[in-house]
Every structure is written in C-alpha cells, then in structure tokens.
N, C-alpha and C. Protein backbone atom coordinates (compact mmCIF):
# COMPACT_ATOMS: atom_id res chain seq x y z
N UNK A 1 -14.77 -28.14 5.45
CA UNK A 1 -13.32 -28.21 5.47
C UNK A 1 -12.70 -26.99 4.81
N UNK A 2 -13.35 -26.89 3.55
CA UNK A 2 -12.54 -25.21 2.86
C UNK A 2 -13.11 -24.60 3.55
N UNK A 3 -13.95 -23.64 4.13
CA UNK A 3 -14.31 -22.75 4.85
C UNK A 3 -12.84 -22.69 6.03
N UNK A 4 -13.20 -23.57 6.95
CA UNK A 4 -11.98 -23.54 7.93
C UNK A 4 -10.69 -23.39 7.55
N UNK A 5 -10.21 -24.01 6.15
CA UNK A 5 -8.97 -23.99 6.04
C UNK A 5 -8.64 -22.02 5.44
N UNK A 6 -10.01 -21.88 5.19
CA UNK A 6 -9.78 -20.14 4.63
C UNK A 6 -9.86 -19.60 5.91
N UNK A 7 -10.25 -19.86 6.81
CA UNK A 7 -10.20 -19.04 8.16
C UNK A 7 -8.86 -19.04 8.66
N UNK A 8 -8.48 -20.03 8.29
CA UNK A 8 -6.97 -20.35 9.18
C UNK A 8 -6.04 -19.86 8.49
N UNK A 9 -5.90 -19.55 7.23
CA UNK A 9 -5.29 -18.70 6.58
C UNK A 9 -5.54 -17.31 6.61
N UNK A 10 -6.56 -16.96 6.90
CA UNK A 10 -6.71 -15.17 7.26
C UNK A 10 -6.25 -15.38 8.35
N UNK A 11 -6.38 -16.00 9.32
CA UNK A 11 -5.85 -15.95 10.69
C UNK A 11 -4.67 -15.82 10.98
N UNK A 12 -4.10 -16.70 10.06
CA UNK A 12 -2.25 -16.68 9.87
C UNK A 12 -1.52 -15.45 8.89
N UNK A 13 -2.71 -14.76 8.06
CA UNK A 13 -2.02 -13.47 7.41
C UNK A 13 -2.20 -12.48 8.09
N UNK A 14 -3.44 -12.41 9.22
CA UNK A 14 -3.58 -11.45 9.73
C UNK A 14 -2.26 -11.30 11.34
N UNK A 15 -2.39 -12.65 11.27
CA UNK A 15 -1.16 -12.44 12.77
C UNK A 15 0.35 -12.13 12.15
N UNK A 16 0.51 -12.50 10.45
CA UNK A 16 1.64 -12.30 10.07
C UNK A 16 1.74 -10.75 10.07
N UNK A 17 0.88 -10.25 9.42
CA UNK A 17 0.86 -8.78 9.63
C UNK A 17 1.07 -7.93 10.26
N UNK A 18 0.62 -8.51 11.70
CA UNK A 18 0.96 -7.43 12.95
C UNK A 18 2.37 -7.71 12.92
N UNK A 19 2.66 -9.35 13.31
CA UNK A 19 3.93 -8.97 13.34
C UNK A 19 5.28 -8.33 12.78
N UNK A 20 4.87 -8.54 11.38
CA UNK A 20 5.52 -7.98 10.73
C UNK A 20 5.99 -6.33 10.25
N UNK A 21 4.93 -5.77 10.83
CA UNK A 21 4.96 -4.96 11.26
C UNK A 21 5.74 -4.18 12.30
N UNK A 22 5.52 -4.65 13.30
CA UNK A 22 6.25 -4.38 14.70
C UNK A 22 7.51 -4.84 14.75
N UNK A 23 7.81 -6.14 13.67
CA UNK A 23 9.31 -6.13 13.66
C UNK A 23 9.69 -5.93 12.20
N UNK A 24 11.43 -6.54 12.32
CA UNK A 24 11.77 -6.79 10.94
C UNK A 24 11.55 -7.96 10.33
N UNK A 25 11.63 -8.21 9.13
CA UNK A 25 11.31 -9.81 8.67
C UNK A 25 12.46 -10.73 9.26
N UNK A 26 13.70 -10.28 9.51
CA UNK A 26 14.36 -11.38 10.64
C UNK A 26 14.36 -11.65 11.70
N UNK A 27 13.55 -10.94 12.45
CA UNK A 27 13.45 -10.99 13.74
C UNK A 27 11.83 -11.61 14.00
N UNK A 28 10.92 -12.19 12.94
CA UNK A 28 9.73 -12.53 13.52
C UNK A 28 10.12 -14.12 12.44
N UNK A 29 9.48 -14.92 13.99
CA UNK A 29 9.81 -16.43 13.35
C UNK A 29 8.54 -17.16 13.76
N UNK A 30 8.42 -18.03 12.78
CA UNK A 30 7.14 -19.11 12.34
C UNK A 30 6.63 -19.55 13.43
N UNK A 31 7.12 -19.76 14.78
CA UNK A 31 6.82 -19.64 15.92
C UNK A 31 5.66 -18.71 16.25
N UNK A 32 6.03 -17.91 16.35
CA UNK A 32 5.53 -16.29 16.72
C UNK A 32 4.64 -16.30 16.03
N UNK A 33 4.01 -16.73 14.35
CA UNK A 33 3.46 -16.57 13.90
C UNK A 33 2.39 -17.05 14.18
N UNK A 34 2.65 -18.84 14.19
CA UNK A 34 2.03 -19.82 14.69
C UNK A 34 1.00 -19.26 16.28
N UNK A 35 1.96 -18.68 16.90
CA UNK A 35 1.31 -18.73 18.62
C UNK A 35 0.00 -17.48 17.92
N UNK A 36 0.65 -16.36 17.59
CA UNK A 36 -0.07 -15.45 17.77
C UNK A 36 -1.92 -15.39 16.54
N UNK A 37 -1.08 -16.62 15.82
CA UNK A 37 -2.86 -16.42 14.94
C UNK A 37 -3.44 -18.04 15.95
N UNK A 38 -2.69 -18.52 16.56
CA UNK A 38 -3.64 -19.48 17.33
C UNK A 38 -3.71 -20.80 16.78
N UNK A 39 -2.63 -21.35 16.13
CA UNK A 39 -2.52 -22.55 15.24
C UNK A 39 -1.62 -23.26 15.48
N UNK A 40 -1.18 -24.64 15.33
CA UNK A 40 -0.16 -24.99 15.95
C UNK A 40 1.34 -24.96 14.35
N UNK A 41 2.46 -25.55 14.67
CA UNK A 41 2.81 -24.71 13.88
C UNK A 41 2.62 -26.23 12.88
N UNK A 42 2.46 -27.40 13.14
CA UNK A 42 2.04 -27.95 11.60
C UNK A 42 0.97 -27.10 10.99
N UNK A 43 -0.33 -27.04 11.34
CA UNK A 43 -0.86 -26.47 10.49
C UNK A 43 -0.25 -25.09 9.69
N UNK A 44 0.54 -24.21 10.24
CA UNK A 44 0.99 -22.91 9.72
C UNK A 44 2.20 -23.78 8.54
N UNK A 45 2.78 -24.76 8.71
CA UNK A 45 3.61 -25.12 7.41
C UNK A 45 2.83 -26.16 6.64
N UNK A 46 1.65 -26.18 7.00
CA UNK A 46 0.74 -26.76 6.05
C UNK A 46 0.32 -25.95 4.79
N UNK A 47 -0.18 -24.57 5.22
CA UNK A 47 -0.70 -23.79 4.31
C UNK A 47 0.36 -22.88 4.05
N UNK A 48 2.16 -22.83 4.72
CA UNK A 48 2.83 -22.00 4.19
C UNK A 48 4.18 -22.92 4.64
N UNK A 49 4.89 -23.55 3.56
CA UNK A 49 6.37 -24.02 3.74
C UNK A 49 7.30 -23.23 4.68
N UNK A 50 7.07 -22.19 3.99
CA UNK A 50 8.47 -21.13 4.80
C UNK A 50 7.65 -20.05 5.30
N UNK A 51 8.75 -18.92 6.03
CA UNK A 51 8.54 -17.77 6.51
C UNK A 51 8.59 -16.68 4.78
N UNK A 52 9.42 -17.15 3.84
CA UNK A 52 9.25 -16.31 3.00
C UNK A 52 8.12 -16.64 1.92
N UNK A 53 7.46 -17.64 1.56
CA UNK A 53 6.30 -17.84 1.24
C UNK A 53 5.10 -17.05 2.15
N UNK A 54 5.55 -17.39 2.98
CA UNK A 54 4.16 -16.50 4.15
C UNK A 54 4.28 -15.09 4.14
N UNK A 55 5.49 -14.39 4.22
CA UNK A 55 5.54 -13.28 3.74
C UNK A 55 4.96 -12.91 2.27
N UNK A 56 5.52 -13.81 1.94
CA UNK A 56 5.25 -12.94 0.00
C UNK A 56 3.37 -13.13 -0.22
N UNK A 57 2.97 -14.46 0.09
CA UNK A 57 1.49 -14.71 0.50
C UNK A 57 0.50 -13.32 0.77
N UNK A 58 1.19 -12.83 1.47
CA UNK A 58 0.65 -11.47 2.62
C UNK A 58 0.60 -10.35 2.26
N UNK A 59 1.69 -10.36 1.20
CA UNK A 59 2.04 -9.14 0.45
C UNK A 59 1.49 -8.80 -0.32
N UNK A 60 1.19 -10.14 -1.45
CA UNK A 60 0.31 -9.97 -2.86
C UNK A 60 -0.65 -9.91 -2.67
N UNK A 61 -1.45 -10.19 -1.27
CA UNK A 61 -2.52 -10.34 -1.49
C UNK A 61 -3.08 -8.70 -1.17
N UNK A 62 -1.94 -8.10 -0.10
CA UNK A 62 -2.44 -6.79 0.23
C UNK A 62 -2.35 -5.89 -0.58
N UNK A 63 -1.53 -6.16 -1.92
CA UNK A 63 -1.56 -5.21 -2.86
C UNK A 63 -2.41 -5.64 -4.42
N UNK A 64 -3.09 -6.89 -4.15
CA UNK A 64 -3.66 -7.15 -4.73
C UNK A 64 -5.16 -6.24 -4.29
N UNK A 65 -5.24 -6.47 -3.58
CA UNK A 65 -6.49 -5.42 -2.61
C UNK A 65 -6.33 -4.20 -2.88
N UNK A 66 -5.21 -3.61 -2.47
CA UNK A 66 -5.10 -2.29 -2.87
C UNK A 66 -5.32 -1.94 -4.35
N UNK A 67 -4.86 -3.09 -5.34
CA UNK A 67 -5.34 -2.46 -6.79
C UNK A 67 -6.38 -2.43 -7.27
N UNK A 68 -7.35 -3.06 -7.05
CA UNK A 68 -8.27 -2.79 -7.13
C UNK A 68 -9.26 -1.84 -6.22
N UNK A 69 -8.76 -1.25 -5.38
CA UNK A 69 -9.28 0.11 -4.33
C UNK A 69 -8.85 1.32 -6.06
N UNK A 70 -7.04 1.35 -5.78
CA UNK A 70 -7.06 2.37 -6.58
C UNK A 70 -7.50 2.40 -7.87
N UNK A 71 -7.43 1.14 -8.63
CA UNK A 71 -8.05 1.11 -10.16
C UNK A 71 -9.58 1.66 -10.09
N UNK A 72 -10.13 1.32 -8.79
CA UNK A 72 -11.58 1.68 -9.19
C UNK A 72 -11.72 3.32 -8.74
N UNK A 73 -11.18 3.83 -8.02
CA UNK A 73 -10.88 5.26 -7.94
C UNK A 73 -10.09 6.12 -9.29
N UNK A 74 -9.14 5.18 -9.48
CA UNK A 74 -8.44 6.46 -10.87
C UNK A 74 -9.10 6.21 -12.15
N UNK A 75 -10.62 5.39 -12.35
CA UNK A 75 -10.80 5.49 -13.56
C UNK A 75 -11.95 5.28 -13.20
N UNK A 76 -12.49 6.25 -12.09
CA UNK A 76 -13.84 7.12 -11.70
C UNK A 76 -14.01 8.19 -12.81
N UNK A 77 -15.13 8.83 -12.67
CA UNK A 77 -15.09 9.80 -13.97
C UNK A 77 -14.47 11.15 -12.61
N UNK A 78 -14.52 12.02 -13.48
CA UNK A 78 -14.04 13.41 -12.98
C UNK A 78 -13.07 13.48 -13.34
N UNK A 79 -12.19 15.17 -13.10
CA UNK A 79 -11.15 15.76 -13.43
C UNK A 79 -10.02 14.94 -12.56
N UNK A 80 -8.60 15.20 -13.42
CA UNK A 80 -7.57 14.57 -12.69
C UNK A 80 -7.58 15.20 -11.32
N UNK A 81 -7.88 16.38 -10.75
CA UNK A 81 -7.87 16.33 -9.33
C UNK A 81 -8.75 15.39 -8.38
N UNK A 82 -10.28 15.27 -8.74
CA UNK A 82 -11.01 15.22 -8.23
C UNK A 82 -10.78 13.72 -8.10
N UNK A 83 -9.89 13.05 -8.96
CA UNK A 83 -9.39 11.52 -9.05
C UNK A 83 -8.29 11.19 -8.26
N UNK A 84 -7.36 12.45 -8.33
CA UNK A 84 -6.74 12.05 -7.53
C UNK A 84 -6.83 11.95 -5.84
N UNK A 85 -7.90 13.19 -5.61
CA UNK A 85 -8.49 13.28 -3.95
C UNK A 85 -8.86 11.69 -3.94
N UNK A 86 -10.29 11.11 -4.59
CA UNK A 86 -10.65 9.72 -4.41
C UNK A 86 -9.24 8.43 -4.24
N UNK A 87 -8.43 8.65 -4.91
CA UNK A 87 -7.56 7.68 -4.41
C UNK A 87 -6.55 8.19 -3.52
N UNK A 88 -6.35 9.12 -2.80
CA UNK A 88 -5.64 9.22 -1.73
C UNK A 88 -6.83 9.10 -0.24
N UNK A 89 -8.02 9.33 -0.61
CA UNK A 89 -8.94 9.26 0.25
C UNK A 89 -9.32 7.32 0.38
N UNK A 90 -9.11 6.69 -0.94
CA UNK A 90 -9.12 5.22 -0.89
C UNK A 90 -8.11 4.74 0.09
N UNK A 91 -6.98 5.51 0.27
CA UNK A 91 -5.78 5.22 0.81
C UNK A 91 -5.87 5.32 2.17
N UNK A 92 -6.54 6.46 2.34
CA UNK A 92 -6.66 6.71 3.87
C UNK A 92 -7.70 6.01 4.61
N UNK A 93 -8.70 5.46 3.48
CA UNK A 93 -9.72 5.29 4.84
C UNK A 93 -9.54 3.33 4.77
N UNK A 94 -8.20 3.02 4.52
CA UNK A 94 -7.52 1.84 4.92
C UNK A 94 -7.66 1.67 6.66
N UNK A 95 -7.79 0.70 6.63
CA UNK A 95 -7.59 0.70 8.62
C UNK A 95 -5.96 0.86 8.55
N UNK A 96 -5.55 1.04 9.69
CA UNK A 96 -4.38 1.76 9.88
C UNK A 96 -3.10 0.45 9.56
N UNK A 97 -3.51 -0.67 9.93
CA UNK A 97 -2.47 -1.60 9.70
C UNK A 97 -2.34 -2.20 8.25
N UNK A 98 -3.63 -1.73 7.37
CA UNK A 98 -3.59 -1.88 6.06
C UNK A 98 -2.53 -0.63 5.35
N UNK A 99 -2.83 0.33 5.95
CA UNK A 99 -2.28 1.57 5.49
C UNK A 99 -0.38 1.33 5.21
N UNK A 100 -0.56 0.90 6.99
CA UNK A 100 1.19 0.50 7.35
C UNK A 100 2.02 -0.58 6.10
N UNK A 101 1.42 -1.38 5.57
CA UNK A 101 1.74 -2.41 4.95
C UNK A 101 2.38 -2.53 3.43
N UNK A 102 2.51 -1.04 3.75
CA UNK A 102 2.62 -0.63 2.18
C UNK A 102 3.90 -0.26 2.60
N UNK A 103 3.98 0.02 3.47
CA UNK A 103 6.15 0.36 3.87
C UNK A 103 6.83 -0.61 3.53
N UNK A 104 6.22 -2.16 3.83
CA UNK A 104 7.41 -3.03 4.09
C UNK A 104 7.75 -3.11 2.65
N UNK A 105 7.55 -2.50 1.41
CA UNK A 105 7.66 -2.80 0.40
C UNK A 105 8.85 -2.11 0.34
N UNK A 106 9.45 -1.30 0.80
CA UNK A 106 10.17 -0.98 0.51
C UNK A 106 11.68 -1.51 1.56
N UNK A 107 11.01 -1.39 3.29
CA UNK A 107 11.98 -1.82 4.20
C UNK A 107 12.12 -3.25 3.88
N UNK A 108 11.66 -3.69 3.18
CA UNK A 108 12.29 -5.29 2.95
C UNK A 108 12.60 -5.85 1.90
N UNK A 109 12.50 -5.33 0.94
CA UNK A 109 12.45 -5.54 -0.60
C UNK A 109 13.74 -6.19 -0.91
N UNK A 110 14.86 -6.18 0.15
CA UNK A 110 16.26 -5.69 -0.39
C UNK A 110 16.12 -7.67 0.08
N UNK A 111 15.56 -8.21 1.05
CA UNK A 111 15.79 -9.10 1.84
C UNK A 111 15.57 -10.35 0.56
N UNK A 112 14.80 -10.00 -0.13
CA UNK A 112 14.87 -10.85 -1.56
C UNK A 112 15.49 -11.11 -2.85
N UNK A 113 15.70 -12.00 -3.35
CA UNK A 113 16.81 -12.07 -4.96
C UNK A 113 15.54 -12.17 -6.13
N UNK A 114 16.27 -11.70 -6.88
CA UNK A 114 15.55 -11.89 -7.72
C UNK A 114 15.26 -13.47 -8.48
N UNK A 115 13.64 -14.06 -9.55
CA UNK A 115 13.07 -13.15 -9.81
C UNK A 115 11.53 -12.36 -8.49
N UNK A 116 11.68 -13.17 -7.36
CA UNK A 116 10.79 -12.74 -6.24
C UNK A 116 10.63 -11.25 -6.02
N UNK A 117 11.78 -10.79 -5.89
CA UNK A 117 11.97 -9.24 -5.68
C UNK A 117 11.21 -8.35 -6.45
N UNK A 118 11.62 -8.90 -8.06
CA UNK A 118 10.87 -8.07 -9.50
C UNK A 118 9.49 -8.15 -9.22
N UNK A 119 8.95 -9.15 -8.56
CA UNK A 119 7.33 -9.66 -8.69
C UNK A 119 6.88 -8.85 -7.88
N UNK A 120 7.74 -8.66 -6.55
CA UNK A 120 6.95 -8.14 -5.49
C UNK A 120 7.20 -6.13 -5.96
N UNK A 121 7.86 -6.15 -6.42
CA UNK A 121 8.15 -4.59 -6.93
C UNK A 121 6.72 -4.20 -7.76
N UNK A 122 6.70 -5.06 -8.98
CA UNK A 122 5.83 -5.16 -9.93
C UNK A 122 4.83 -5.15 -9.37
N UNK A 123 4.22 -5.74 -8.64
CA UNK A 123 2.66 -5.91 -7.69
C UNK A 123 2.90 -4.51 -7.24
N UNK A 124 3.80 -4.24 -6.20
CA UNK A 124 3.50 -2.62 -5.46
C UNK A 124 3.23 -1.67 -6.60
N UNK A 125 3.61 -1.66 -7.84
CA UNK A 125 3.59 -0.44 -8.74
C UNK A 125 2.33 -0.60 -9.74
N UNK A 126 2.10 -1.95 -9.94
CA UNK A 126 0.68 -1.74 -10.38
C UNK A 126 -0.33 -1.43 -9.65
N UNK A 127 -0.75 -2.06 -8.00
CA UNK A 127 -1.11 -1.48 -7.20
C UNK A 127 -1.65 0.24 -7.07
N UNK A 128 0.11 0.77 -6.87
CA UNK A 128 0.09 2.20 -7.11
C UNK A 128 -0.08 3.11 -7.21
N UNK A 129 1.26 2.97 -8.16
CA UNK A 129 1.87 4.47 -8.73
C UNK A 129 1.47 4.13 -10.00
N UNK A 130 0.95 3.37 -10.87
CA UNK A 130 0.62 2.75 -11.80
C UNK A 130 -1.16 3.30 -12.25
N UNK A 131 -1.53 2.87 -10.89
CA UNK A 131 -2.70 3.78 -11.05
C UNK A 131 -3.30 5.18 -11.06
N UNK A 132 -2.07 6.09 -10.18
CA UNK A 132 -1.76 7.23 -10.25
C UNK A 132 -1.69 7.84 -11.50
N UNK A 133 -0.47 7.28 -12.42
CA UNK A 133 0.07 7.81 -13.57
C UNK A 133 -0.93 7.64 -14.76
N UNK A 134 -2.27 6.69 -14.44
CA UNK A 134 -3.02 6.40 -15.49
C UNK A 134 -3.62 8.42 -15.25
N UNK A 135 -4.00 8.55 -14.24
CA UNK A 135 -4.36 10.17 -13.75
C UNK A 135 -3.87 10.99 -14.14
N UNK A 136 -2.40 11.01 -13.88
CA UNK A 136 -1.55 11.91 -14.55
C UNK A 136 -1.57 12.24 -15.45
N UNK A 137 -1.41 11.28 -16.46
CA UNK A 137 -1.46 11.00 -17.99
C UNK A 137 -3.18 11.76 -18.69
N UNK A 138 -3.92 11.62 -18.18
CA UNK A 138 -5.27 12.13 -18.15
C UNK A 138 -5.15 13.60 -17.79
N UNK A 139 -4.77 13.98 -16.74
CA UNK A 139 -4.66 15.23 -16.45
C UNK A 139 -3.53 16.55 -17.73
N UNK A 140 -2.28 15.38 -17.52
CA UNK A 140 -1.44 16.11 -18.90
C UNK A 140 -2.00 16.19 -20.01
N UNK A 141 -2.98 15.19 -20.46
CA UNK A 141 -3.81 15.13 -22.09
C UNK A 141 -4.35 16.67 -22.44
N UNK A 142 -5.00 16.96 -20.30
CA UNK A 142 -6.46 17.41 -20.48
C UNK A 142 -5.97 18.86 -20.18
N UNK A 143 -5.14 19.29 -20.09
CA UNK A 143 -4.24 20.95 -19.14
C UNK A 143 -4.40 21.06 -18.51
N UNK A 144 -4.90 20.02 -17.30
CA UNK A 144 -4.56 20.39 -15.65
C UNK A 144 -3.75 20.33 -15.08
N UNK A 145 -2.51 19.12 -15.69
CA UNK A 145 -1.22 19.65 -15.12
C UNK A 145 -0.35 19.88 -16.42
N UNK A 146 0.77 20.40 -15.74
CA UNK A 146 2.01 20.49 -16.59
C UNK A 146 2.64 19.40 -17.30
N UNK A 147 2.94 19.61 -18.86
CA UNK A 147 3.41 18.33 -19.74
C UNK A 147 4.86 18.08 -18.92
N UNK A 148 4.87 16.71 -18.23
CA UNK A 148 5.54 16.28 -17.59
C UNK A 148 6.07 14.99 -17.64
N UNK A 149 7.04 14.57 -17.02
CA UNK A 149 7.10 12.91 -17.32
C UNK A 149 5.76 12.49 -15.96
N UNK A 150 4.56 11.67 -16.98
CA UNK A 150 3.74 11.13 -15.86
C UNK A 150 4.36 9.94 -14.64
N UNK A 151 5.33 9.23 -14.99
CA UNK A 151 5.72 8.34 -14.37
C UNK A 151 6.23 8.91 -13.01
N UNK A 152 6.90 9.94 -13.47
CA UNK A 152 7.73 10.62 -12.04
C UNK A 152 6.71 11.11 -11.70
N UNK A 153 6.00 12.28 -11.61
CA UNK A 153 4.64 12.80 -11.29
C UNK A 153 4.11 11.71 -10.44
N UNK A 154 3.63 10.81 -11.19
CA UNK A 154 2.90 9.63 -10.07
C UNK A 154 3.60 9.17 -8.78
N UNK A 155 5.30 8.75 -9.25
CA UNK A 155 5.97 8.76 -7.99
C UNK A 155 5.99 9.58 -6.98
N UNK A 156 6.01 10.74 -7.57
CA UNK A 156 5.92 12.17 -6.28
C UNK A 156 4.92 11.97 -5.55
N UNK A 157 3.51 11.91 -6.19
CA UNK A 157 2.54 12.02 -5.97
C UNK A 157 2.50 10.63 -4.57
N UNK A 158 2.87 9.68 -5.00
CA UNK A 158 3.07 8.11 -3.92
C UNK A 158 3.42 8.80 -2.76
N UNK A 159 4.67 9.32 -3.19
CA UNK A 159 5.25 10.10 -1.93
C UNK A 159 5.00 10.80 -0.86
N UNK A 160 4.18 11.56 -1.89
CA UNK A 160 3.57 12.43 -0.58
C UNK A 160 2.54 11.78 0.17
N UNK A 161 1.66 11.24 -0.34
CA UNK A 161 0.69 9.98 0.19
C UNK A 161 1.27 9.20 1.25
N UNK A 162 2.28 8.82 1.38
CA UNK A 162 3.10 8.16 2.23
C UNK A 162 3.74 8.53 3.36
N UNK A 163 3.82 9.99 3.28
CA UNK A 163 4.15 10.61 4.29
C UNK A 163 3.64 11.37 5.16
N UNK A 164 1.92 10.98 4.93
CA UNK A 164 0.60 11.82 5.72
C UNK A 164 0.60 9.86 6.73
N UNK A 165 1.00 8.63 6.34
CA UNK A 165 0.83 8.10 7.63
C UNK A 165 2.39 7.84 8.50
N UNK A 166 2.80 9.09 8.28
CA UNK A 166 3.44 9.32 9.43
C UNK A 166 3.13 9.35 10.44
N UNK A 167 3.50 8.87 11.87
CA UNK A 167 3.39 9.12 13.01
C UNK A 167 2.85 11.36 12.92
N UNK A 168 3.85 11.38 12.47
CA UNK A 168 4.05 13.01 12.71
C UNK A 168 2.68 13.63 12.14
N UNK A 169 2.71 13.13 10.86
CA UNK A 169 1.23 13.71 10.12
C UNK A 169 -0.02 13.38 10.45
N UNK A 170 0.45 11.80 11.64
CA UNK A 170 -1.03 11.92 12.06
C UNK A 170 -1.10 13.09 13.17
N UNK A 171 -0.85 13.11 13.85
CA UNK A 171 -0.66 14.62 14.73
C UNK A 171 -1.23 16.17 14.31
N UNK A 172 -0.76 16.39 12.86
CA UNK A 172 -0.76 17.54 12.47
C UNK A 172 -2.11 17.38 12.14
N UNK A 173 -2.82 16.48 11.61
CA UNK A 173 -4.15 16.30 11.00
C UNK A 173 -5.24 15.54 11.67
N UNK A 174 -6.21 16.74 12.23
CA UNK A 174 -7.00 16.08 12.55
C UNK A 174 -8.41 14.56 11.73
N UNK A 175 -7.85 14.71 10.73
CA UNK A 175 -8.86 14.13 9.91
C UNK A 175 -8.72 13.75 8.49
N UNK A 176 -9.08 12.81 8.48
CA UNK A 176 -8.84 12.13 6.73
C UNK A 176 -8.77 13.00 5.77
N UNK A 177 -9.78 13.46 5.67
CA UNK A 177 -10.35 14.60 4.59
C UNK A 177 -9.32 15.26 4.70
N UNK A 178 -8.76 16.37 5.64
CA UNK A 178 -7.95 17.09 5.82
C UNK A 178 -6.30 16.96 5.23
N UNK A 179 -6.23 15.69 5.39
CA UNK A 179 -4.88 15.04 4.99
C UNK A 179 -5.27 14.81 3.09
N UNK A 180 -6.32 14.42 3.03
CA UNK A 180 -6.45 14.12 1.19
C UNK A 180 -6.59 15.69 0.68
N UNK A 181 -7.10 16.70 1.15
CA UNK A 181 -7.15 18.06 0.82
C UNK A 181 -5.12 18.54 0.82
N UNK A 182 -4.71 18.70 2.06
CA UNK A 182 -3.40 18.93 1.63
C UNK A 182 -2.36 17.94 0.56
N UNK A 183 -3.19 16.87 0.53
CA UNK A 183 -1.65 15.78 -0.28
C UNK A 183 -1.94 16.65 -1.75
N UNK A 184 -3.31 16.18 -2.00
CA UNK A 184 -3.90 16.92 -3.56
C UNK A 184 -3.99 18.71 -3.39
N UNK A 185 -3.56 19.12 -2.96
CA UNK A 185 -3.46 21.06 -2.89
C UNK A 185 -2.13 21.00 -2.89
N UNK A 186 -1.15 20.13 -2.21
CA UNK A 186 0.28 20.21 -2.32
C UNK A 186 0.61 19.61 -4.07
N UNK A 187 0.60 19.04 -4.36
CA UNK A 187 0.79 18.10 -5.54
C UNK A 187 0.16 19.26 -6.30
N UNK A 188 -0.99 19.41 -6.42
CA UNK A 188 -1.42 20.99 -7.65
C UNK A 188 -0.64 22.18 -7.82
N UNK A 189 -0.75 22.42 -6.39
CA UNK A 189 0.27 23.79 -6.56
C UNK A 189 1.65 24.39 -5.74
N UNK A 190 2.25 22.94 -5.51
CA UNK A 190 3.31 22.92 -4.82
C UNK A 190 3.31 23.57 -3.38
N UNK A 191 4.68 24.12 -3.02
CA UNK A 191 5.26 24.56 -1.94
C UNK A 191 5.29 26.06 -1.60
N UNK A 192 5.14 26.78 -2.27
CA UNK A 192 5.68 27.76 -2.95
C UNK A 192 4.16 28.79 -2.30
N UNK A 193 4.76 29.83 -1.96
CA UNK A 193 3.80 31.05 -1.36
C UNK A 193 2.96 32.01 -2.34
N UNK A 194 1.80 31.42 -3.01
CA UNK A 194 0.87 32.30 -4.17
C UNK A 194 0.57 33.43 -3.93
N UNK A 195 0.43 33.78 -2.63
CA UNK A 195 0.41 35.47 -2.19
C UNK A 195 1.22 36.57 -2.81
C-alpha cells in the first residue's frame, strides 16, 4: 500500500511539473493534473486538498533536492573557483525540467500571502544563493575575490546561472562544461576587455 501510494505521488508531482511549467499557476487546474499523471481526481485530493498545497508540495521538495546537490558541492574541498564551477555544473547537469523549476520561484511567488510566501522564499535561498555565499565568504577570507558584500556576490552569481538556461544560451553553448566555464570566467573577471 505505501509503495503505491509513493508512486502516485511522484506521479502527481511529476505531471504537476510539466504542467506547471508550460502554464501559469492559474491557468493549470486539478483536472489537468489529475488526467495527465493518470489518477482519478479523488485520489489527487486524497494526497493533496488543493491546487496550492500541490504546488507548494512540488516546490519544497524540488528545492529541497536542490540543497542538498549544492550543499554537497560548495563544501567540496578546493578553491572558491573550483567550487564554484562544481555547483553551477550541479546545476546544469539537472535534467532540463528540473533546471526550469527554479523560475517559478520567482514567476509565482507573488501568487502567495504570507507566512507561505516567506517559506517558499526561504527554501529557494537556502537551496541557493545560500550555498553560493557560504563560497563567497570562503573565497573573500582566502583573496580570491574582492572584500565584498558576500550576500550580493552570491546573488549575482544566481544570476548569471540562470541565465545560461535560457532558451538563447542554450543556442550559444554547445555544452555543459562550456556554459559552467563562462558563468565562473564571467563572475571572476567580469565583462570587461583584459587585453
């Protein structure tokens, strides 16, 4: 009986996912959810009351995953670069709809009151930028980077990470590696022409 009832719950986070994805959180309904993981919809309000329980369900759990990807990457041994390549390379070699899932944190965040909102903020940043800044902070100790505020640093650093799964950046880059070499060569030594 638990075995099945854990299947039917990956089944129902994983169909929540796509959809959620492909739409907005108002436009995908318990229906949709129901058809597409293959359940009828008692069982889907068995293991989830609402559409915003099933969302938030989906969320924590994917950034629960993710923190422990990046915790075990940013407090690998090596230099703050070589830490930071490993967790943008943790990042990338996400399957692509894991990768995606890290947007809605922000395109939907607004759709919640608080204290849900704070929780789900709090999860994305320990996740993180949280784990980033533990790097940062290591790197500023050590003179590899500039005495800086680590917090912002780490944010930048999110940033740019975020904008290699662009549609566009997948294009420009043929290859993982390639994309963790420019995020961490951009972030070291900026924009700016060393020639």
């Amino acid at each position: 009986m638990y075995a099945k009832s854990t299947a039917t719950i990956a089944s129902i986070l994983s169909a929540a996912q796509t959809l959620f994805l492909d739409k907005n959180y108002a436009d995908v309904t318990m229906t949709e959810i129901a058809d597409a993981a293959g359940v009828t919809k008692g069982a889907l309000y068995h293991h989830f009351p609402s559409k915003e329980s099933l969302y938030l369900e989906m969320m924590h759990a994917d950034l629960k995953e993710k923190q422990a990807i990046f915790k075990s990457a940013a407090e690998s041994a090596g230099s703050c670069r070589e830490r930071m390549k490993r967790v943008v390379e943790s990042f990338l070699q996400l399957p692509p709809q894991k990768r995606e899932l890290i947007k809605l944190v922000r395109r939907d965040i607004n759709i919640f009151r608080n204290p849900t909102r704070e929780r789900l903020v709090r999860a994305y940043q320990s996740a993180l930028p949280e784990q980033v800044e533990k790097i940062v902070r290591d790197g500023i100790r050590d003179g590899e980077l500039a005495d800086a505020d680590p917090r912002l640093l780490a944010w930048m650093h999110v940033a740019l990470v975020e904008v290699m799964i662009t549609d566009y950046a997948q294009k420009i880059f043929s290859d993982r590696a390639a994309m963790a070499d420019y995020v961490v060569d951009l972030f070291f030594s900026g924009a700016g022409n060393t020639q």
